[in-house]
C-alpha atoms as a PDB file:
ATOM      1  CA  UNK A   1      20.393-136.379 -81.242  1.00  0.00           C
ATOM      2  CA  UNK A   2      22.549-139.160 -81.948  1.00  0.00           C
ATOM      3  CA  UNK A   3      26.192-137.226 -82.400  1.00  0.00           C
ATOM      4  CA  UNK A   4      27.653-138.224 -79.199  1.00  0.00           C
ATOM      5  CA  UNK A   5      26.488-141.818 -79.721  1.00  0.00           C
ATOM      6  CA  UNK A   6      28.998-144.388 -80.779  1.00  0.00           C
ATOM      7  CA  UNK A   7      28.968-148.863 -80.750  1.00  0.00           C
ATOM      8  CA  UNK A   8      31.289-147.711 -77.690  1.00  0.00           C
ATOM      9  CA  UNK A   9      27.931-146.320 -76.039  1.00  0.00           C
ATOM     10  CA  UNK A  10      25.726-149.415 -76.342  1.00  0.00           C
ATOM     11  CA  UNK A  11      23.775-150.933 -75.703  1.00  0.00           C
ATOM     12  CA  UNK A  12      21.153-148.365 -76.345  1.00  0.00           C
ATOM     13  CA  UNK A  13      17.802-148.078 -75.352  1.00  0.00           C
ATOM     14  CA  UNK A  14      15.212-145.745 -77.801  1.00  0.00           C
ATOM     15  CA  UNK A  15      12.112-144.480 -76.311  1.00  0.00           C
ATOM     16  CA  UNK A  16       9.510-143.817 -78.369  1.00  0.00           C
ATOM     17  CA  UNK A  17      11.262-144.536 -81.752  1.00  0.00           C
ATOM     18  CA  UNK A  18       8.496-143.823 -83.949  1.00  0.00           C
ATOM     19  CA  UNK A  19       9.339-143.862 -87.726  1.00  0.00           C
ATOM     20  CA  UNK A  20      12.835-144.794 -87.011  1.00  0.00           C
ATOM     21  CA  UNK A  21      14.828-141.636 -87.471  1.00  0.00           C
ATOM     22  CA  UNK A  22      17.091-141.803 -84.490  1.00  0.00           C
ATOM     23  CA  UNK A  23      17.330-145.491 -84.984  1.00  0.00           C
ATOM     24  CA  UNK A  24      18.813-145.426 -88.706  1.00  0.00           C
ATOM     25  CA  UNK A  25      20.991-142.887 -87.356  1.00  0.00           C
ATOM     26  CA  UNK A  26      22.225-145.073 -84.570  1.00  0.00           C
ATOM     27  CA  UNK A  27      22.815-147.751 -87.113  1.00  0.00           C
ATOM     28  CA  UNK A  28      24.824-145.178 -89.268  1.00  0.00           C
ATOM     29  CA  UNK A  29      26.826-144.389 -86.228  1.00  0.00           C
ATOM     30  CA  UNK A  30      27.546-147.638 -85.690  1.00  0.00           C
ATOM     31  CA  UNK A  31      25.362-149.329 -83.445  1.00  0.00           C
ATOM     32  CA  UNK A  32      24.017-152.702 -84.585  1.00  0.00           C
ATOM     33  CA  UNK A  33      21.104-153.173 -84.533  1.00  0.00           C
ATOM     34  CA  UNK A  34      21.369-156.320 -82.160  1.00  0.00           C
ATOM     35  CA  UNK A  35      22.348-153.552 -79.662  1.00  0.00           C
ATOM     36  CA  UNK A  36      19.399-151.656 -79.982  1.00  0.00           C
ATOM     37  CA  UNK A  37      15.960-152.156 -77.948  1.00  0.00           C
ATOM     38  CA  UNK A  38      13.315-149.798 -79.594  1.00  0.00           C
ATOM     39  CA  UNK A  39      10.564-149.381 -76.406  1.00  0.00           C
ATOM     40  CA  UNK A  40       7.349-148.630 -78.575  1.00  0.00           C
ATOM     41  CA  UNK A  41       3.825-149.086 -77.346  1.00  0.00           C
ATOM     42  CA  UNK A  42       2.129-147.737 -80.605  1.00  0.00           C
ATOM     43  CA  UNK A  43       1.003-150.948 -82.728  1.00  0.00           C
ATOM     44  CA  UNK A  44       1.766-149.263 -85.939  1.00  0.00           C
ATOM     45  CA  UNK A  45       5.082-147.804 -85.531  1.00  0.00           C
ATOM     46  CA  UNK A  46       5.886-151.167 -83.742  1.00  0.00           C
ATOM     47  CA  UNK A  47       5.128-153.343 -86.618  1.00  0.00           C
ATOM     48  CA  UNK A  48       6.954-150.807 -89.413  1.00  0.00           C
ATOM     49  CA  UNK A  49       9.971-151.010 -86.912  1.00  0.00           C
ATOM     50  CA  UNK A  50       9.774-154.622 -87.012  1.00  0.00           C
ATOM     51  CA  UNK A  51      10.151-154.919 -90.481  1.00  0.00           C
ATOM     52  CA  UNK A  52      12.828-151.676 -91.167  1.00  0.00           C
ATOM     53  CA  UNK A  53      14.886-153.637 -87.946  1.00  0.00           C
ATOM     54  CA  UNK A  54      14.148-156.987 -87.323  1.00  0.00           C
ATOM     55  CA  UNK A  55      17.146-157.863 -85.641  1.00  0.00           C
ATOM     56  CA  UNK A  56      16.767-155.187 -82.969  1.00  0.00           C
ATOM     57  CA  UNK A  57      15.046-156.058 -79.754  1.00  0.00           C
ATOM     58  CA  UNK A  58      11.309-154.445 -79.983  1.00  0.00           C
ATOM     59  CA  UNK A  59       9.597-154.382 -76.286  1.00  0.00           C
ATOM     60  CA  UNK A  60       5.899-153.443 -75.788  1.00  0.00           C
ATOM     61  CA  UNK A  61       5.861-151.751 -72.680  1.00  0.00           C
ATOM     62  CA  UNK A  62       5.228-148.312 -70.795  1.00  0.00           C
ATOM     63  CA  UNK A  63       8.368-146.307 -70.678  1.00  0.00           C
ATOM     64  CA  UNK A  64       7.116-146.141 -67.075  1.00  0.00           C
ATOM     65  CA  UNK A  65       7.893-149.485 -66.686  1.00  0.00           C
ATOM     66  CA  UNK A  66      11.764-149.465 -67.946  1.00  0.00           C
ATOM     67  CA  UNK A  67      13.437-150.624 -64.240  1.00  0.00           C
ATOM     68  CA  UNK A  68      11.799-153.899 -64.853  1.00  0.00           C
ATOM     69  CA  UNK A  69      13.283-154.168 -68.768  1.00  0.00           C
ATOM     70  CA  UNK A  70      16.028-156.225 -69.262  1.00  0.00           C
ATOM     71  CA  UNK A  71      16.398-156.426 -73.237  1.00  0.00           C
ATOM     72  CA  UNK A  72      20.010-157.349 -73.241  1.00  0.00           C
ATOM     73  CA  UNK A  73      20.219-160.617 -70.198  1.00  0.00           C
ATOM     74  CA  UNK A  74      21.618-158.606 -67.489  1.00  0.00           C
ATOM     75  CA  UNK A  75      24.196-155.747 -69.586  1.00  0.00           C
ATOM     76  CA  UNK A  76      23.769-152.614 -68.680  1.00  0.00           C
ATOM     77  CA  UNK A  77      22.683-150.044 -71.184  1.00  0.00           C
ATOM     78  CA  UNK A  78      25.576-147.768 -72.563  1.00  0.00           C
ATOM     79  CA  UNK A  79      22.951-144.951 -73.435  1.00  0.00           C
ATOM     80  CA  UNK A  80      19.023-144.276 -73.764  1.00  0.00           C
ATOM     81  CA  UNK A  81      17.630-142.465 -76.561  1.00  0.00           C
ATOM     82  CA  UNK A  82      14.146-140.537 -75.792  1.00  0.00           C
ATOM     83  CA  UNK A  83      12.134-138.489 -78.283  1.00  0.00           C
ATOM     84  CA  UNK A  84       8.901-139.248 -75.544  1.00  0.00           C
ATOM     85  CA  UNK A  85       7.023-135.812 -74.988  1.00  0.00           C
ATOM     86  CA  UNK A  86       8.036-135.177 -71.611  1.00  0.00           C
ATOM     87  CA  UNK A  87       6.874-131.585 -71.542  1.00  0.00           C
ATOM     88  CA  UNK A  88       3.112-133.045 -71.695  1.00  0.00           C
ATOM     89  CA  UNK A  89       3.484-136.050 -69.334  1.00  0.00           C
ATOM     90  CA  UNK A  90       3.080-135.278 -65.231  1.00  0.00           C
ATOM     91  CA  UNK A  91       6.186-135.151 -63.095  1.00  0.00           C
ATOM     92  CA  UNK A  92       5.442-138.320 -61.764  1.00  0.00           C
ATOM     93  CA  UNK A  93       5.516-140.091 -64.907  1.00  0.00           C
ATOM     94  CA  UNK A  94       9.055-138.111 -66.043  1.00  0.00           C
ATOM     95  CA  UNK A  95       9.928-139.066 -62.392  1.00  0.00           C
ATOM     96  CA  UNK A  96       9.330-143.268 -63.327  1.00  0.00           C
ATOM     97  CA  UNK A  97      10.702-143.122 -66.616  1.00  0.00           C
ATOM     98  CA  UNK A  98      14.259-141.515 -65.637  1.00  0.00           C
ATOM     99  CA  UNK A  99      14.479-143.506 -62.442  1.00  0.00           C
ATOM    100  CA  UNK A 100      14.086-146.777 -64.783  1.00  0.00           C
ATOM    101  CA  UNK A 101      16.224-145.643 -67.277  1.00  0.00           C
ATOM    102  CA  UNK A 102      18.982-144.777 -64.657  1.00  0.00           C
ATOM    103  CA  UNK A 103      18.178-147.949 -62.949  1.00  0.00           C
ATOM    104  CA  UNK A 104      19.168-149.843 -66.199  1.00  0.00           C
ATOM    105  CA  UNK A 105      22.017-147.610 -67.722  1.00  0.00           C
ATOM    106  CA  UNK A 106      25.438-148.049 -66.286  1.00  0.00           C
ATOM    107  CA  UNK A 107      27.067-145.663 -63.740  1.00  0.00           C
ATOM    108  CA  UNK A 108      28.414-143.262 -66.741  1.00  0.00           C
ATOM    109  CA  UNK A 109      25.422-143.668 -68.987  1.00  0.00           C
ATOM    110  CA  UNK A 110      23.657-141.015 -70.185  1.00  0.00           C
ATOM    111  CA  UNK A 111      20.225-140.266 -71.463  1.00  0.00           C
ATOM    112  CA  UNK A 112      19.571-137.952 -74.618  1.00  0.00           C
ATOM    113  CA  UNK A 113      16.596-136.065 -74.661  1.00  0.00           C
ATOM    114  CA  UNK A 114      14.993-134.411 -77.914  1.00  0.00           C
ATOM    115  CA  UNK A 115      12.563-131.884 -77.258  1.00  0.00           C
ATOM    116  CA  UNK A 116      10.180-128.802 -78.642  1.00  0.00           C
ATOM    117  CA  UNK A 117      10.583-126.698 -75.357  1.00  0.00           C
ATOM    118  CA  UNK A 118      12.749-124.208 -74.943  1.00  0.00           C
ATOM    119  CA  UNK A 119      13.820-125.077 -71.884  1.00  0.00           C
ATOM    120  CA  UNK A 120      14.964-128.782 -70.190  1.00  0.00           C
ATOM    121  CA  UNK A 121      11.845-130.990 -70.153  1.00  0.00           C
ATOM    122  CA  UNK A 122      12.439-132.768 -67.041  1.00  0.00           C
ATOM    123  CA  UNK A 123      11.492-130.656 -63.452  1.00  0.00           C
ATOM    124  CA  UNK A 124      14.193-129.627 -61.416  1.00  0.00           C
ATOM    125  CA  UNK A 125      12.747-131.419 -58.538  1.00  0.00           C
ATOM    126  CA  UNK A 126      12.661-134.675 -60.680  1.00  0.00           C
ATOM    127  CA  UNK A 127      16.405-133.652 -61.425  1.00  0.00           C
ATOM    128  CA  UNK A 128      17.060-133.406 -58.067  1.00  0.00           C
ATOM    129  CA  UNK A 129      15.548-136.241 -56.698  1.00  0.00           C
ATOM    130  CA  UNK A 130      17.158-139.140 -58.495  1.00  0.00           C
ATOM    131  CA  UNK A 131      20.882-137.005 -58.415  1.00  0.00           C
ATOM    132  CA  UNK A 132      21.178-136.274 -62.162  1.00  0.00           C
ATOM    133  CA  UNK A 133      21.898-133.080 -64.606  1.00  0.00           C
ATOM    134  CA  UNK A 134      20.857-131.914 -67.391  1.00  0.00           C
ATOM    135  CA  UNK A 135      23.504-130.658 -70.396  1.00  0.00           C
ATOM    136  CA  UNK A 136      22.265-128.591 -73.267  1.00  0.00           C
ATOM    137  CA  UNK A 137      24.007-130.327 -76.450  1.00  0.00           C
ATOM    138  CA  UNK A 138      22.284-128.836 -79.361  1.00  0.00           C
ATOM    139  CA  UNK A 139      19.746-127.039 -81.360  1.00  0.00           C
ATOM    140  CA  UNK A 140      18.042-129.121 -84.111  1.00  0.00           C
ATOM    141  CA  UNK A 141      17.088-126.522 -86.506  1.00  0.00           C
ATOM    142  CA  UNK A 142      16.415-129.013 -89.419  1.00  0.00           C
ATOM    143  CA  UNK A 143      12.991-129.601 -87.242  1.00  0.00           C
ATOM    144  CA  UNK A 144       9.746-127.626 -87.887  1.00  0.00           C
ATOM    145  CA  UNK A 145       9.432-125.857 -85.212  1.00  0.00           C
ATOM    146  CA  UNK A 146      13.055-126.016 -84.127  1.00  0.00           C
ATOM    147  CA  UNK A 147      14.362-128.791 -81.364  1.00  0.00           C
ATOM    148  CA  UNK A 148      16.620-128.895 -78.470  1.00  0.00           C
ATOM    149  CA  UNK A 149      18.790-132.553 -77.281  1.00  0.00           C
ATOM    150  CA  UNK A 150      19.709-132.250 -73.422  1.00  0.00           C
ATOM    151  CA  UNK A 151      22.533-135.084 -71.966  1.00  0.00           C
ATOM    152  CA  UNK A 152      20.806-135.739 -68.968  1.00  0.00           C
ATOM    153  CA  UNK A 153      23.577-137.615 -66.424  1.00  0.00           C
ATOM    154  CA  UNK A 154      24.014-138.354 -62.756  1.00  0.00           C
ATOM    155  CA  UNK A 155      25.680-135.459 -60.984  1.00  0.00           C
ATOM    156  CA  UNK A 156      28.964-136.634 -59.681  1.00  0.00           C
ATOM    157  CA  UNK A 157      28.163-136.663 -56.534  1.00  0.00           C
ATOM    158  CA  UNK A 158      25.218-139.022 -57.212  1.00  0.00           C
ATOM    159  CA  UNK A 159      26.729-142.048 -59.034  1.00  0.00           C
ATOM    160  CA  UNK A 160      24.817-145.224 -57.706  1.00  0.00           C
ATOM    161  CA  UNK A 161      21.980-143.609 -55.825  1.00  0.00           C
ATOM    162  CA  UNK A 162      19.215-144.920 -59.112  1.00  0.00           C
END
């Protein structure tokens, strides 16, 4: 999830960090965690991330919400980490959540995407809509059941629309 992301790519936003596995890696790759805001809405992971990261920037908010989230004073974000189940959430929700994140991300950010499906998680229409693409980068077999990470990016011909 986190091979293509370097201290070059950041800021970085995580959605739905959880435990704090794609964070540590993050950190391991180089990312301080000053340049990190972990987006978590669950109290308990929140306060366990406090405490494994306390100088990283933890926001309570909806995901849905991210075009309003400024966690680093006007930067835009390098990158956006997501482990959020998108494959359960309607298209209007994805549709929110990838329009804020490209709202916030700068022109050649990218968001990474882990999922369970076997297929993108994010509609074509959704895709389509707000000008991006979605990149196959990797298999995560170490995960029971197996995962896939998809680069989702504005198409070319889309850079500034979001």
């Amino acid at each position: 999830m986190t091979r293509e992301i370097s201290s070059s790519q950041s800021p970085v936003v995580e959605l739905g960090p959880g435990t704090g596995v794609f964070t540590r890696q993050l950190i391991l790759r180089g990312v301080p965690q000053e340049r990190i805001a972990l987006i978590e809405s669950a109290t308990s992971f929140a306060h366990m991330l406090r405490r494994q990261f306390p100088a990283a920037a933890l926001l309570d908010i909806d995901a849905t919400e991210l075009r309003r989230c400024d966690p680093f004073n006007g930067e835009k974000i390098g990158t956006v980490i997501s482990s959020l189940p998108l494959l359960t959430m309607p298209a209007w929700r994805v549709f929110a959540i990838l329009y804020g994140a490209f709202h916030i991300l700068r022109p050649e950010g990218a968001v990474y995407q882990f999922t369970y499906g076997w297929q993108c998680p994010v509609p074509d229409s959704v895709l389509d809509r707000i000008g991006l693409e979605a990149t196959f980068t990797e298999w995560v077999f170490a995960n029971a059941p197996p995962a896939q990470v998809y680069r989702i990016a504005r198409r070319p011909d889309a850079i500034g629309r979001a």
